[in-house]
C-alpha atoms as a PDB file:
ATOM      1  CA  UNK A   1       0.000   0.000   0.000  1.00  0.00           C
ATOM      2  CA  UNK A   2       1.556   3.482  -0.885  1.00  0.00           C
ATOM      3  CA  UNK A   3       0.458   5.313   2.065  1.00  0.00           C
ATOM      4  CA  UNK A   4       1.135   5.372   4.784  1.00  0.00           C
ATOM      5  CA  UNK A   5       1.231   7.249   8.871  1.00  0.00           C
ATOM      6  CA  UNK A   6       2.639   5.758  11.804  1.00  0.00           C
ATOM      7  CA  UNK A   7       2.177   7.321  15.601  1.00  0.00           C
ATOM      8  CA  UNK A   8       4.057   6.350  18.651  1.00  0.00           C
ATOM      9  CA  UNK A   9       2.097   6.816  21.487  1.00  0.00           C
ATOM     10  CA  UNK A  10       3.556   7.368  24.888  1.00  0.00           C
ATOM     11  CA  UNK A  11       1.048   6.683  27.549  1.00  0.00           C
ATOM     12  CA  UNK A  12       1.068   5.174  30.941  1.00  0.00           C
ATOM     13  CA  UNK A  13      -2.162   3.283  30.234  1.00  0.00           C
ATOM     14  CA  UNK A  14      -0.263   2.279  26.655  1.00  0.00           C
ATOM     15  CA  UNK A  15      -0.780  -1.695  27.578  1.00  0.00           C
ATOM     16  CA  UNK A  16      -4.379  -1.077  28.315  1.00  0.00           C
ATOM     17  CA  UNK A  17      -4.826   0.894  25.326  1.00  0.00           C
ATOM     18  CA  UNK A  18      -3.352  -1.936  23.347  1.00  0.00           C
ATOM     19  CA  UNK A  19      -5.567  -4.280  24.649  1.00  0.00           C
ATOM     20  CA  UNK A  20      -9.136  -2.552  23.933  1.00  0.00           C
ATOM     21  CA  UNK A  21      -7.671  -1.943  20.440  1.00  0.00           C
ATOM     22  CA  UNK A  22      -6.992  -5.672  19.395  1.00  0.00           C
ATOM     23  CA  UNK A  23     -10.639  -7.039  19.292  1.00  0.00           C
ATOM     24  CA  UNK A  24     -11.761  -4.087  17.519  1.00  0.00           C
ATOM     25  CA  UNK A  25      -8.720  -3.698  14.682  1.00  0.00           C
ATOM     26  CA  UNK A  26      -9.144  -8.001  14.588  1.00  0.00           C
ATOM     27  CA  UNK A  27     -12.308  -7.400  13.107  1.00  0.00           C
ATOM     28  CA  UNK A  28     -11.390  -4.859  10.639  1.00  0.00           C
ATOM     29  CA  UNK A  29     -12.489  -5.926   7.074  1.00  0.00           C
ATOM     30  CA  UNK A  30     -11.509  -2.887   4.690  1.00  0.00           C
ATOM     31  CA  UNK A  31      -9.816  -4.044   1.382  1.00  0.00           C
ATOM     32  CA  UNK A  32      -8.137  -0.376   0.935  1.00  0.00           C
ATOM     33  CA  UNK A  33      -6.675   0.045   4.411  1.00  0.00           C
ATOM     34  CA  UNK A  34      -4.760  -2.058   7.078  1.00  0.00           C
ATOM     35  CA  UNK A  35      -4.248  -0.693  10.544  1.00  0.00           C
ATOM     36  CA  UNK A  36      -1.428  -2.251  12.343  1.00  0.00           C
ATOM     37  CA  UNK A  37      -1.488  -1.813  16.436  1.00  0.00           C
ATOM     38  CA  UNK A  38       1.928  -3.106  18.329  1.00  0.00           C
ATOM     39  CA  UNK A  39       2.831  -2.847  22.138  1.00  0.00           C
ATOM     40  CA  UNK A  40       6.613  -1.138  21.855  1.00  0.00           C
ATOM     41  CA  UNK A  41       7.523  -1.503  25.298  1.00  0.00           C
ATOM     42  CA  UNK A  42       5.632  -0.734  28.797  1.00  0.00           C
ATOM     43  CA  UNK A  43       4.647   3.261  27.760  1.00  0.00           C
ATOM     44  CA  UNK A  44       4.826   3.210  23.965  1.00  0.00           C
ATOM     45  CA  UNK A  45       1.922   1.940  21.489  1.00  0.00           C
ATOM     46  CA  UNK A  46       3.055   1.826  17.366  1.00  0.00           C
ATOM     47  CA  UNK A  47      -0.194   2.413  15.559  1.00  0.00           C
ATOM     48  CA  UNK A  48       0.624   2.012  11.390  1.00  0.00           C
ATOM     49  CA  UNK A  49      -1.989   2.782   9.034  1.00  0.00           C
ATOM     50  CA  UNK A  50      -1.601   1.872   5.548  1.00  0.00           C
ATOM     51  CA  UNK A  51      -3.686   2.721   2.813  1.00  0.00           C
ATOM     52  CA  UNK A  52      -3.701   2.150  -0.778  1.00  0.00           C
ATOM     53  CA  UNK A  53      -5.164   6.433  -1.347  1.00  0.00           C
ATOM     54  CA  UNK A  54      -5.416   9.205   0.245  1.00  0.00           C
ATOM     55  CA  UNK A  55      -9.039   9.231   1.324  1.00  0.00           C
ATOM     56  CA  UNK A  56      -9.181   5.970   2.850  1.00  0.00           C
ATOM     57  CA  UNK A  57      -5.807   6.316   4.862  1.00  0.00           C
ATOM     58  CA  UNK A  58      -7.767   9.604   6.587  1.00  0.00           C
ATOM     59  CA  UNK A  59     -10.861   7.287   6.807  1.00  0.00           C
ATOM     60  CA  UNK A  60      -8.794   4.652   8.486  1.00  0.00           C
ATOM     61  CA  UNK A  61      -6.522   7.108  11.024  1.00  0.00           C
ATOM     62  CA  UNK A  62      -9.906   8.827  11.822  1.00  0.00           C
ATOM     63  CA  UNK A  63     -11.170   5.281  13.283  1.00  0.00           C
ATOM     64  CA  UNK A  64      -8.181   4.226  14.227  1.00  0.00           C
ATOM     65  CA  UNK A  65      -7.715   7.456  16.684  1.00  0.00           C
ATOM     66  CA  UNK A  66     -10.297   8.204  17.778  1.00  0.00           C
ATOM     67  CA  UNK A  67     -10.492   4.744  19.342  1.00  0.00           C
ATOM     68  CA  UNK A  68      -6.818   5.328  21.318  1.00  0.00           C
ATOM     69  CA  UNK A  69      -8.551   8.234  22.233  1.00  0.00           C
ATOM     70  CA  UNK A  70     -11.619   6.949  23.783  1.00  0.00           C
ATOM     71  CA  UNK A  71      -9.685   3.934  24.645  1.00  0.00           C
ATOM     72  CA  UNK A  72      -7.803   6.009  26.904  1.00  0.00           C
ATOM     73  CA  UNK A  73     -10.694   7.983  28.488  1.00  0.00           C
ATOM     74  CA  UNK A  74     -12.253   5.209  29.154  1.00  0.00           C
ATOM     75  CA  UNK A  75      -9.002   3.389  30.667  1.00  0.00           C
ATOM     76  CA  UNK A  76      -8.526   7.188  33.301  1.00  0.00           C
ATOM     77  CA  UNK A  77     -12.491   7.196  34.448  1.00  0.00           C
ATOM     78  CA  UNK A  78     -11.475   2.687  36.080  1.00  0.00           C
END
Protein backbone atom coordinates (compact mmCIF):
# COMPACT_ATOMS: atom_id res chain seq x y z
CA UNK A 1 0.00 0.00 0.00
CA UNK A 2 1.56 3.48 -0.89
CA UNK A 3 0.46 5.31 2.06
CA UNK A 4 1.14 5.37 4.78
CA UNK A 5 1.23 7.25 8.87
CA UNK A 6 2.64 5.76 11.80
CA UNK A 7 2.18 7.32 15.60
CA UNK A 8 4.06 6.35 18.65
CA UNK A 9 2.10 6.82 21.49
CA UNK A 10 3.56 7.37 24.89
CA UNK A 11 1.05 6.68 27.55
CA UNK A 12 1.07 5.17 30.94
CA UNK A 13 -2.16 3.28 30.23
CA UNK A 14 -0.26 2.28 26.66
CA UNK A 15 -0.78 -1.70 27.58
CA UNK A 16 -4.38 -1.08 28.32
CA UNK A 17 -4.83 0.89 25.33
CA UNK A 18 -3.35 -1.94 23.35
CA UNK A 19 -5.57 -4.28 24.65
CA UNK A 20 -9.14 -2.55 23.93
CA UNK A 21 -7.67 -1.94 20.44
CA UNK A 22 -6.99 -5.67 19.40
CA UNK A 23 -10.64 -7.04 19.29
CA UNK A 24 -11.76 -4.09 17.52
CA UNK A 25 -8.72 -3.70 14.68
CA UNK A 26 -9.14 -8.00 14.59
CA UNK A 27 -12.31 -7.40 13.11
CA UNK A 28 -11.39 -4.86 10.64
CA UNK A 29 -12.49 -5.93 7.07
CA UNK A 30 -11.51 -2.89 4.69
CA UNK A 31 -9.82 -4.04 1.38
CA UNK A 32 -8.14 -0.38 0.93
CA UNK A 33 -6.68 0.04 4.41
CA UNK A 34 -4.76 -2.06 7.08
CA UNK A 35 -4.25 -0.69 10.54
CA UNK A 36 -1.43 -2.25 12.34
CA UNK A 37 -1.49 -1.81 16.44
CA UNK A 38 1.93 -3.11 18.33
CA UNK A 39 2.83 -2.85 22.14
CA UNK A 40 6.61 -1.14 21.85
CA UNK A 41 7.52 -1.50 25.30
CA UNK A 42 5.63 -0.73 28.80
CA UNK A 43 4.65 3.26 27.76
CA UNK A 44 4.83 3.21 23.97
CA UNK A 45 1.92 1.94 21.49
CA UNK A 46 3.05 1.83 17.37
CA UNK A 47 -0.19 2.41 15.56
CA UNK A 48 0.62 2.01 11.39
CA UNK A 49 -1.99 2.78 9.03
CA UNK A 50 -1.60 1.87 5.55
CA UNK A 51 -3.69 2.72 2.81
CA UNK A 52 -3.70 2.15 -0.78
CA UNK A 53 -5.16 6.43 -1.35
CA UNK A 54 -5.42 9.20 0.24
CA UNK A 55 -9.04 9.23 1.32
CA UNK A 56 -9.18 5.97 2.85
CA UNK A 57 -5.81 6.32 4.86
CA UNK A 58 -7.77 9.60 6.59
CA UNK A 59 -10.86 7.29 6.81
CA UNK A 60 -8.79 4.65 8.49
CA UNK A 61 -6.52 7.11 11.02
CA UNK A 62 -9.91 8.83 11.82
CA UNK A 63 -11.17 5.28 13.28
CA UNK A 64 -8.18 4.23 14.23
CA UNK A 65 -7.71 7.46 16.68
CA UNK A 66 -10.30 8.20 17.78
CA UNK A 67 -10.49 4.74 19.34
CA UNK A 68 -6.82 5.33 21.32
CA UNK A 69 -8.55 8.23 22.23
CA UNK A 70 -11.62 6.95 23.78
CA UNK A 71 -9.68 3.93 24.65
CA UNK A 72 -7.80 6.01 26.90
CA UNK A 73 -10.69 7.98 28.49
CA UNK A 74 -12.25 5.21 29.15
CA UNK A 75 -9.00 3.39 30.67
CA UNK A 76 -8.53 7.19 33.30
CA UNK A 77 -12.49 7.20 34.45
CA UNK A 78 -11.47 2.69 36.08
Amino acid sequence: MPHEAVFRITSDRAPVIYKALLPELADEVNPRSVTVCELESDRVLLLRVSAKDIPALRAALNMALRLVNVSDEVSGLV
